[in-house]
N, C-alpha and C. Protein backbone atom coordinates (compact mmCIF):
# COMPACT_ATOMS: atom_id res chain seq x y z
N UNK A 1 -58.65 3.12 19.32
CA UNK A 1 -58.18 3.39 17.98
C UNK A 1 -58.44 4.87 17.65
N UNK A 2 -57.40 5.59 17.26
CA UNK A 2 -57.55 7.16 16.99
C UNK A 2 -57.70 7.34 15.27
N UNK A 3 -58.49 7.90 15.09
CA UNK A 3 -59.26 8.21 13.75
C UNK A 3 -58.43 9.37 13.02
N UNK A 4 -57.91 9.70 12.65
CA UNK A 4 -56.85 10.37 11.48
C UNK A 4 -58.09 11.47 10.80
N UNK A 5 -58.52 12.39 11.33
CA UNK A 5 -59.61 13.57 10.31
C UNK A 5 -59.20 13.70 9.37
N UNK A 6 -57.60 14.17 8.89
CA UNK A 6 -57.89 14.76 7.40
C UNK A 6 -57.71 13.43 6.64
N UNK A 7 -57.05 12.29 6.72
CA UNK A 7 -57.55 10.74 6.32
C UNK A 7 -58.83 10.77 5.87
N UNK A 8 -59.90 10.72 6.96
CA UNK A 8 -61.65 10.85 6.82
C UNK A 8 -61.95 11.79 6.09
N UNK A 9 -61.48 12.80 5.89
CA UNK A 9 -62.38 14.05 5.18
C UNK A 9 -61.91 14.40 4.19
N UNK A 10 -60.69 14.03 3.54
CA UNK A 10 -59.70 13.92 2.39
C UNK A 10 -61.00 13.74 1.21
N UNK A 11 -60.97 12.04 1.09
CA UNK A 11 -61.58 11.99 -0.08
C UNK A 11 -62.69 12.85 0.02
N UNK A 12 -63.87 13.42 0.37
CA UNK A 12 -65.20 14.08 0.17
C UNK A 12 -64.71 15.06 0.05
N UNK A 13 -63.30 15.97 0.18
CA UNK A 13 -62.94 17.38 0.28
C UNK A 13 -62.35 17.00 -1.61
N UNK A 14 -61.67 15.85 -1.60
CA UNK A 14 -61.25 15.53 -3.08
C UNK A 14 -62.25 15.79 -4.17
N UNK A 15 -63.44 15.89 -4.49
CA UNK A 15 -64.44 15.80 -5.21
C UNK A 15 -64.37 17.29 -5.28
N UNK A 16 -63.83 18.55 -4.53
CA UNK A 16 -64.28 19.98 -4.79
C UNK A 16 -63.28 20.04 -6.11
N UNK A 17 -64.31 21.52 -6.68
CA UNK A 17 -63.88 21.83 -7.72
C UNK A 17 -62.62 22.85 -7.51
N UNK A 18 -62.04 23.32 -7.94
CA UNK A 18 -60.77 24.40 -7.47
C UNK A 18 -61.34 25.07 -7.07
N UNK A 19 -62.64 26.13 -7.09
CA UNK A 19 -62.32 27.31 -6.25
C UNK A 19 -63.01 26.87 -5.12
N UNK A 20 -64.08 25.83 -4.60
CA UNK A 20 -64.39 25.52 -3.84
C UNK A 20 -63.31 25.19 -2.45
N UNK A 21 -61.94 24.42 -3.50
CA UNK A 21 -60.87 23.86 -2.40
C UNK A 21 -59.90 25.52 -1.95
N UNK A 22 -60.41 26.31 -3.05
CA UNK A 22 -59.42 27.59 -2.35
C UNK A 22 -60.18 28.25 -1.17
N UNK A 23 -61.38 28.06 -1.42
CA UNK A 23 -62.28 28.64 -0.45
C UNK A 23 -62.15 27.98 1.01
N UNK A 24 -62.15 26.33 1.16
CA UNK A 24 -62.13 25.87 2.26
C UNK A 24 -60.29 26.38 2.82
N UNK A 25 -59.23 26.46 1.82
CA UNK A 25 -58.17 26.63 2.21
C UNK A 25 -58.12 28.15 2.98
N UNK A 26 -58.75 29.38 2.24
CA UNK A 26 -58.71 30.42 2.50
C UNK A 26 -59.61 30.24 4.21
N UNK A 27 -60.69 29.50 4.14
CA UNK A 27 -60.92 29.69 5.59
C UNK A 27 -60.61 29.00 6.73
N UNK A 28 -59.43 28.12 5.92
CA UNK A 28 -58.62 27.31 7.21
C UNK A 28 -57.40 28.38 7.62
N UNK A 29 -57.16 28.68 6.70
CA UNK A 29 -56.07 29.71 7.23
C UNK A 29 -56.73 31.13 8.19
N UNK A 30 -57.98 31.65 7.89
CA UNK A 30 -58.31 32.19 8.52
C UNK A 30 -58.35 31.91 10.17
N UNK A 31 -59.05 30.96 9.96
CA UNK A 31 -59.77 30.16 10.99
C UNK A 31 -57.77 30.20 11.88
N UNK A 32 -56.94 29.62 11.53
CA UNK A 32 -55.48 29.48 12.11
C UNK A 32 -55.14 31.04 12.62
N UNK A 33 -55.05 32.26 11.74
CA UNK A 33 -54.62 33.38 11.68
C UNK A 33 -55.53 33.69 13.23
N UNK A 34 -56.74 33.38 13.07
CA UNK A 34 -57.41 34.23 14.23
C UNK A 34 -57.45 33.15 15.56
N UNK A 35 -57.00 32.17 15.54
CA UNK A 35 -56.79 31.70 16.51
C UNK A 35 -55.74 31.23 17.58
N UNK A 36 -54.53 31.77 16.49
CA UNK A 36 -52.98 31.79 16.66
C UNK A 36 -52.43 33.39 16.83
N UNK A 37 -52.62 33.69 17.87
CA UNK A 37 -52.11 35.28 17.83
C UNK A 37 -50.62 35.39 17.61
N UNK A 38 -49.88 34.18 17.93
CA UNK A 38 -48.75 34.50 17.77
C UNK A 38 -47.77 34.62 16.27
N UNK A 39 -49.40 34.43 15.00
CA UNK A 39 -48.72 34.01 13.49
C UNK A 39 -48.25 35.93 13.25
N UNK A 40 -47.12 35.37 12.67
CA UNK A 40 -46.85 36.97 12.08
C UNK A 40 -46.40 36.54 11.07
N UNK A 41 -47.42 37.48 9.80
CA UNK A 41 -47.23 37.53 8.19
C UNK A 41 -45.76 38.28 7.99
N UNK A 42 -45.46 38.06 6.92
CA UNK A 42 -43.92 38.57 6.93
C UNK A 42 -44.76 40.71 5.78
N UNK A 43 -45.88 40.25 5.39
CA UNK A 43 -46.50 41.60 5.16
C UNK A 43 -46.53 42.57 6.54
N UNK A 44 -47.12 41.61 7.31
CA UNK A 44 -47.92 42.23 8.62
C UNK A 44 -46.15 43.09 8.93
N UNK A 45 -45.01 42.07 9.02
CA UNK A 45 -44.31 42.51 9.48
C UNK A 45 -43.26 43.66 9.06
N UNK A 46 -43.73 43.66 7.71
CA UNK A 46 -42.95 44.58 7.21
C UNK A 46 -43.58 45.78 7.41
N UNK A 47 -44.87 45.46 7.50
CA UNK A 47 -45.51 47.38 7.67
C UNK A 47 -45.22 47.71 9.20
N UNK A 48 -44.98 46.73 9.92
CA UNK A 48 -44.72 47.11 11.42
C UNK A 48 -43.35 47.82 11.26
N UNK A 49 -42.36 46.94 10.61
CA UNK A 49 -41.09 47.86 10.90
C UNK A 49 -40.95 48.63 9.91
N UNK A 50 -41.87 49.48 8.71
CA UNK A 50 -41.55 50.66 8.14
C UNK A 50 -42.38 51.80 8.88
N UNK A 51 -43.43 51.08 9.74
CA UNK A 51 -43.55 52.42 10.65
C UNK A 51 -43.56 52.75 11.80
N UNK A 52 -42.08 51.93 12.85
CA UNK A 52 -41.33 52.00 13.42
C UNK A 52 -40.64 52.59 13.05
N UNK A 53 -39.78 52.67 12.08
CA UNK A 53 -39.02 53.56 11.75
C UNK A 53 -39.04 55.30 11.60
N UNK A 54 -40.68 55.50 11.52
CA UNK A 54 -41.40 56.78 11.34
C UNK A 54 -41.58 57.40 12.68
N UNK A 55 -41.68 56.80 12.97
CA UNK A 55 -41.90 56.83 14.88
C UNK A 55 -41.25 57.47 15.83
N UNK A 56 -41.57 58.81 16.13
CA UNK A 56 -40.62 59.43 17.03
C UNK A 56 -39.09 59.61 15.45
N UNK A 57 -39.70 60.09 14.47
CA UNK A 57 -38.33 60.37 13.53
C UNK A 57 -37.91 61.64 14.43
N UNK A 58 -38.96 62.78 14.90
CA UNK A 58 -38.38 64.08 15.65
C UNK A 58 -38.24 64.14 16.61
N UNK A 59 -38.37 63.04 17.99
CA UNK A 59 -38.11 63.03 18.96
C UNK A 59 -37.17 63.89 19.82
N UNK A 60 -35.97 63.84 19.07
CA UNK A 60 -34.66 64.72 19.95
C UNK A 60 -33.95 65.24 18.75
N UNK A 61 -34.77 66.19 17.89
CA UNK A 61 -34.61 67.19 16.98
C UNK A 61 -34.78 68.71 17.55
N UNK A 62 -33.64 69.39 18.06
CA UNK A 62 -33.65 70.62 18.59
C UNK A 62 -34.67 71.12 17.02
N UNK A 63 -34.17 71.54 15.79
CA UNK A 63 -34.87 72.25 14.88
C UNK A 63 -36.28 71.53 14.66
N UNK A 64 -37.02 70.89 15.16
CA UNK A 64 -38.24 70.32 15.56
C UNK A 64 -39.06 71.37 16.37
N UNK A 65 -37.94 71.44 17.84
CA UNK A 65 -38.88 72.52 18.63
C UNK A 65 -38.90 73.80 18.22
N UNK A 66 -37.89 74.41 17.47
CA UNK A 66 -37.61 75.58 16.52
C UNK A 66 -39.00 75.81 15.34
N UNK A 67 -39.36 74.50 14.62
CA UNK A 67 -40.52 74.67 13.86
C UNK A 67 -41.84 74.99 14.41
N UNK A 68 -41.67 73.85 16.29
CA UNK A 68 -43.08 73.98 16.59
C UNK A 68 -43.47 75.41 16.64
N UNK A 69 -42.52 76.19 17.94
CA UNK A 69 -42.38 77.53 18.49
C UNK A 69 -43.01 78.30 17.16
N UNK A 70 -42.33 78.60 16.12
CA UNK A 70 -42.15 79.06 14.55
C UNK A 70 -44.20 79.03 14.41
N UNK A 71 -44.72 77.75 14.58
CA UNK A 71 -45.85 77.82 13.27
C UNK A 71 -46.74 78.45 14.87
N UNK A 72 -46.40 77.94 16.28
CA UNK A 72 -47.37 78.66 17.28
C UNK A 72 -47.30 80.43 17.43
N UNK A 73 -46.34 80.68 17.12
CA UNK A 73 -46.14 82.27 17.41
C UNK A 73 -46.99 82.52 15.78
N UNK A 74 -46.59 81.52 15.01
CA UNK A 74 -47.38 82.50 13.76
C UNK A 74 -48.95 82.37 13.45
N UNK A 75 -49.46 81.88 14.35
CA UNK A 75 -51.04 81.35 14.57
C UNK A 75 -51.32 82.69 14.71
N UNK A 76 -52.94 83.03 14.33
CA UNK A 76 -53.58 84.39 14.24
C UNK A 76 -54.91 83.90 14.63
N UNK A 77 -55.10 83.88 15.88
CA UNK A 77 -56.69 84.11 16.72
C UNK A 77 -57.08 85.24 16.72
N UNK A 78 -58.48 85.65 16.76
CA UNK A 78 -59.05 86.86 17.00
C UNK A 78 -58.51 88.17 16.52
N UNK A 79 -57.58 88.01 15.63
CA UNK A 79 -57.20 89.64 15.42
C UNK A 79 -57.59 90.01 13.65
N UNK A 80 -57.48 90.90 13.38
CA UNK A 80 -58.36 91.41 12.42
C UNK A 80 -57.07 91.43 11.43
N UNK A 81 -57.36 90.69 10.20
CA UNK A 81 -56.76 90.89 9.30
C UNK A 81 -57.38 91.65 8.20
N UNK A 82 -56.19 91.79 6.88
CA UNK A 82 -56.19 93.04 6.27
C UNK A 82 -56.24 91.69 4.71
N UNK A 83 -56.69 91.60 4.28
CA UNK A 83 -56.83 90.64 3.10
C UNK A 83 -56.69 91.75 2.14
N UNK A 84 -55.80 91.27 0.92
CA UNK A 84 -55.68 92.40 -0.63
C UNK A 84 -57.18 91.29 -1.27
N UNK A 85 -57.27 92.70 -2.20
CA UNK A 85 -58.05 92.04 -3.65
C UNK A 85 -57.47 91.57 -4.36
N UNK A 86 -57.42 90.43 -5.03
CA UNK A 86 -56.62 89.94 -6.28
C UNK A 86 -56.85 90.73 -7.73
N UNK A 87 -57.77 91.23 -7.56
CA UNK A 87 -58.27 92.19 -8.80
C UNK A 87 -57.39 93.41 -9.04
N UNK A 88 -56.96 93.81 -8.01
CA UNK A 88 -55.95 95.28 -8.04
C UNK A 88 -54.84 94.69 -9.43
């Protein structure tokens, strides 16, 4: 004879007060989420494909390599600059 759990554990889970039953709910779903790799939240999934979309946006942007070139040639190591006073 096979025993039915949530049958058995129904009524004694029936006696919680509401936030007690959100609490056992919140950690059944946990308990599912981390043991089901394959659940995908439709949140989870939306932040996946808005930053897919971000991803490689400059990939095969000629004016991309135009900017990089641009900010490396304008880099200033070791050489002596001439700073104004703002006071003049």
């Amino acid at each position: 004879m096979s025993i039915n759990w949530v049958d058995y554990y129904f009524p004694m889970l029936d006696n919680l007060n509401g936030m007690e039953k959100l609490r056992l709910v919140r950690k059944l779903t946990d308990s599912l989420l981390k043991n089901d790799k394959t659940v995908n939240t439709p949140a989870v999934n939306a932040g996946q494909y808005a930053f897919s979309k971000l991803a490689g946006a400059w990939a095969d942007d000629p004016e991309a390599d135009m900017m990089e070139r641009a900010i490396a040639e304008g880099r200033v190591s070791n050489k002596t600059r001439n700073l104004s006073s703002f006071d003049e």
